[in-house]
Structures are given as C-alpha cells and as structure tokens.
N, C-alpha and C. Protein backbone atom coordinates (compact mmCIF):
# COMPACT_ATOMS: atom_id res chain seq x y z
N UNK A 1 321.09 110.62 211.66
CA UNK A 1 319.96 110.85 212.54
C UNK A 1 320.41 110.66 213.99
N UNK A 2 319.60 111.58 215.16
CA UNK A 2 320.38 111.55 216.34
C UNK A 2 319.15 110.62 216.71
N UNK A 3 319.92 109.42 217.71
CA UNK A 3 318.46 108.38 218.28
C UNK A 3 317.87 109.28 219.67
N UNK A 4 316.49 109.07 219.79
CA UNK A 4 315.85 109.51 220.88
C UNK A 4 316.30 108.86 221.72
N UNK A 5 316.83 109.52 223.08
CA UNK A 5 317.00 108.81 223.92
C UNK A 5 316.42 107.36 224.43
N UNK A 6 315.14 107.72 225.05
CA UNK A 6 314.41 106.67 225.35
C UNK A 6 314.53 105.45 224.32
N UNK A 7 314.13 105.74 223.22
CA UNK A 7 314.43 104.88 222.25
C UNK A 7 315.67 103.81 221.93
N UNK A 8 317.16 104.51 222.00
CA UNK A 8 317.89 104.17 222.07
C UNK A 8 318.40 103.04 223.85
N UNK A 9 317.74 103.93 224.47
CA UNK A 9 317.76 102.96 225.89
C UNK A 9 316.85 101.79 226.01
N UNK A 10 315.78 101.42 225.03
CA UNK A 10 314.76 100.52 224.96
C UNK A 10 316.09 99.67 224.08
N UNK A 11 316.42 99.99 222.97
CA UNK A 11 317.29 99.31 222.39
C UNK A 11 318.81 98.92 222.53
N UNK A 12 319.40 99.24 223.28
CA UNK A 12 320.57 99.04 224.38
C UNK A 12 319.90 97.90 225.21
N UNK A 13 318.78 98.11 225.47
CA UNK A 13 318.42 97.34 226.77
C UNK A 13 318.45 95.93 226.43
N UNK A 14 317.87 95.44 225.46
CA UNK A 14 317.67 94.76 224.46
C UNK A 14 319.00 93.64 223.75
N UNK A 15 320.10 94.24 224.28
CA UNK A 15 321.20 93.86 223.89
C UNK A 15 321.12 93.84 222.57
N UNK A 16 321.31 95.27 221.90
CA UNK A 16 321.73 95.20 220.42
C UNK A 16 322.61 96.35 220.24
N UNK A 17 323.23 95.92 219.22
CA UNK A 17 324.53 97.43 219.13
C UNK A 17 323.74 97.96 217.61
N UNK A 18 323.17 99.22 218.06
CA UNK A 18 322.65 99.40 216.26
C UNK A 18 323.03 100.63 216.11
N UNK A 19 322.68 100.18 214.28
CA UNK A 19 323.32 100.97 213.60
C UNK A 19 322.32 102.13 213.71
N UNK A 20 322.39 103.67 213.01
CA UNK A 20 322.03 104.77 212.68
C UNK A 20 320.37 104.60 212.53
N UNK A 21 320.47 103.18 211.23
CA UNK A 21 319.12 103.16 211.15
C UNK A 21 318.33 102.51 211.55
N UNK A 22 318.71 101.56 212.54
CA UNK A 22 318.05 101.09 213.92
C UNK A 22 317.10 101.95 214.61
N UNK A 23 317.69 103.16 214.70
CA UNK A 23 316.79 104.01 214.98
C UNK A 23 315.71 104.81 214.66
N UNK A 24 316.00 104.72 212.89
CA UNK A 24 314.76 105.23 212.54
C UNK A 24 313.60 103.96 212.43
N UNK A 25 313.63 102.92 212.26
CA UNK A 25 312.86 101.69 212.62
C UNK A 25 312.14 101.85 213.96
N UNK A 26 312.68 101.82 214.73
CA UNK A 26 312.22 102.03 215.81
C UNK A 26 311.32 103.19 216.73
N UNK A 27 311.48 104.69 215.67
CA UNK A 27 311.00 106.03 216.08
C UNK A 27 309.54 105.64 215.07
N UNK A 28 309.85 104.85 213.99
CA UNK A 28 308.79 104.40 212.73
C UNK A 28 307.54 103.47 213.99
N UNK A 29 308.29 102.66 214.42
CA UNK A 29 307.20 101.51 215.41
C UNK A 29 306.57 102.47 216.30
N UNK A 30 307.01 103.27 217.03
CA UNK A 30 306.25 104.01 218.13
C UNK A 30 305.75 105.05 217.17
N UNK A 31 305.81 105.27 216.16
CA UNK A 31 304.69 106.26 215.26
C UNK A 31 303.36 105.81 214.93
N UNK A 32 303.86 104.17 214.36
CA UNK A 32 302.48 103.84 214.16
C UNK A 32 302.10 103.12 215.32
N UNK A 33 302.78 103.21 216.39
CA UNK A 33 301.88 102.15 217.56
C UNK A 33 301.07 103.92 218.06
N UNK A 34 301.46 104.81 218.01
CA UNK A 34 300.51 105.95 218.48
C UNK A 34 299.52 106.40 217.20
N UNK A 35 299.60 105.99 216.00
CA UNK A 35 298.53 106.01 214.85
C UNK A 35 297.78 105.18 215.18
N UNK A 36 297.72 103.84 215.12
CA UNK A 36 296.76 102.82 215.93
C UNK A 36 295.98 102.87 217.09
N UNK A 37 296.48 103.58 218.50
CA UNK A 37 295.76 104.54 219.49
C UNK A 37 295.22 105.34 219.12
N UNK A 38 295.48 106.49 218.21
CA UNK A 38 294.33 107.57 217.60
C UNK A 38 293.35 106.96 216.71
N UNK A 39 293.92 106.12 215.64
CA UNK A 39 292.60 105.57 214.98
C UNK A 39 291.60 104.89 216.16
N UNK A 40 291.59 104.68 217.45
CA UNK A 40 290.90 103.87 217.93
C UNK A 40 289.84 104.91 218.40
N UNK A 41 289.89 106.17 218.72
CA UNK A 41 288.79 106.87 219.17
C UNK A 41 288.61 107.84 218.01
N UNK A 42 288.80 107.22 216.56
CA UNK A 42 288.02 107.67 215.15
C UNK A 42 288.48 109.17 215.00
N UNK A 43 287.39 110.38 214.86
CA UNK A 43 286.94 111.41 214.97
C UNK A 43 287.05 112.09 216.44
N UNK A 44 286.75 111.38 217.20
CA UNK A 44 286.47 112.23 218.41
C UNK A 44 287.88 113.25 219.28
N UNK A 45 287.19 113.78 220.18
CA UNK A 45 288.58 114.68 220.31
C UNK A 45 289.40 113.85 221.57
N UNK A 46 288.62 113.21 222.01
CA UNK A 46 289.30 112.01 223.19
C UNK A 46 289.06 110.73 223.14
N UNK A 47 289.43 110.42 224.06
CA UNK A 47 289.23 108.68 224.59
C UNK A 47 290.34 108.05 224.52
N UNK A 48 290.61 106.90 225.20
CA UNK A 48 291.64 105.91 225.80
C UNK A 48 292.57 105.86 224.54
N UNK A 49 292.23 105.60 223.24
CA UNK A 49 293.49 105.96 222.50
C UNK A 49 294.06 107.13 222.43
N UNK A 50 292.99 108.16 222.52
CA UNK A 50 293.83 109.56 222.22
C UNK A 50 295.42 109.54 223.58
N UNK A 51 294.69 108.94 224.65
CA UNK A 51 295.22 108.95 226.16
C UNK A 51 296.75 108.27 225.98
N UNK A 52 296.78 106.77 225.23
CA UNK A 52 297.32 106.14 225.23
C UNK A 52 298.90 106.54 224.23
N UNK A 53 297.96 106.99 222.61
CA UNK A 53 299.37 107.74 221.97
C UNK A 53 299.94 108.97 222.25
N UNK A 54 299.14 109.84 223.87
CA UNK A 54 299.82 110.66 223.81
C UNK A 54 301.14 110.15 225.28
N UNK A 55 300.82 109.06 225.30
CA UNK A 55 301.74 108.31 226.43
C UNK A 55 302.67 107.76 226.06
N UNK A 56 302.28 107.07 224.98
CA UNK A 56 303.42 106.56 224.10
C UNK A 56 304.45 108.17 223.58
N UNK A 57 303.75 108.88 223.26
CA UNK A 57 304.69 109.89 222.27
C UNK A 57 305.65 110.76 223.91
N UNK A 58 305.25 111.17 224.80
CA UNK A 58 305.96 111.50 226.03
C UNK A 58 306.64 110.39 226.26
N UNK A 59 306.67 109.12 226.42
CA UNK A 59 307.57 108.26 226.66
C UNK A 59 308.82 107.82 226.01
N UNK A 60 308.67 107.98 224.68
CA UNK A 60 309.59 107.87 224.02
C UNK A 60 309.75 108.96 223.60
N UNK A 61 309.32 110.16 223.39
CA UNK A 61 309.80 111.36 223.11
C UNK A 61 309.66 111.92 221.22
N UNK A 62 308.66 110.84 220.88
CA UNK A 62 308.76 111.15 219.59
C UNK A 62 306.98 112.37 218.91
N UNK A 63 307.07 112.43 218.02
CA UNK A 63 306.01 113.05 217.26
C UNK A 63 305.47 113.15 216.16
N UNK A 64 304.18 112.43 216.25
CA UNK A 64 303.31 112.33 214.63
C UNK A 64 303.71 113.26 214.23
C-alpha cells in the first residue's frame, strides 16, 4: 500500500518509523473519524459534521 502523504507526514512527525501497515491503521482512523462527523448531521444533506468530514477527508487526502 502507498501511504497518503499527509498521513505519512502526521506519522513521521510523531517520531515513528512504520511499517506498510502503519498506514493502513491510520487511513482506517481518519475514515472513521469522518464516519463519526457524518453520523452527526444523521440524514440531512449538511451541517457541521458533513463540514467537518469533508475537512478531515481534504486534509489527509483520504475517501469513504
């Protein structure tokens, strides 16, 4: 697996040397930290979570 940048620079930063699947752990955490922002505005087509996991997913570069 190739690490997302950002991702990999959150984890560098961090002082850790990781392995391959360091990274999928980590693309896994910012998946469900942007599932947890969408569950927060339910149904609807907006609101501060929709706002929030789509900030998270541009920031780190990943995608539900």
């Amino acid at each position: 697996m190739t690490p997302n940048p950002k991702i990999r620079e959150l984890i560098m930063s961090m002082g850790i040397i990781p392995e391959s699947e360091h990274y999928d752990i980590a693309e896994r955490v910012a998946k469900e930290c942007m599932g947890i922002a969408q569950e927060y505005d339910g149904a609807k087509l907006g609101g501060p979570g929709l706002i929030i996991a789509m900030r998270i997913e541009q920031h780190f570069g990943v995608e539900e």
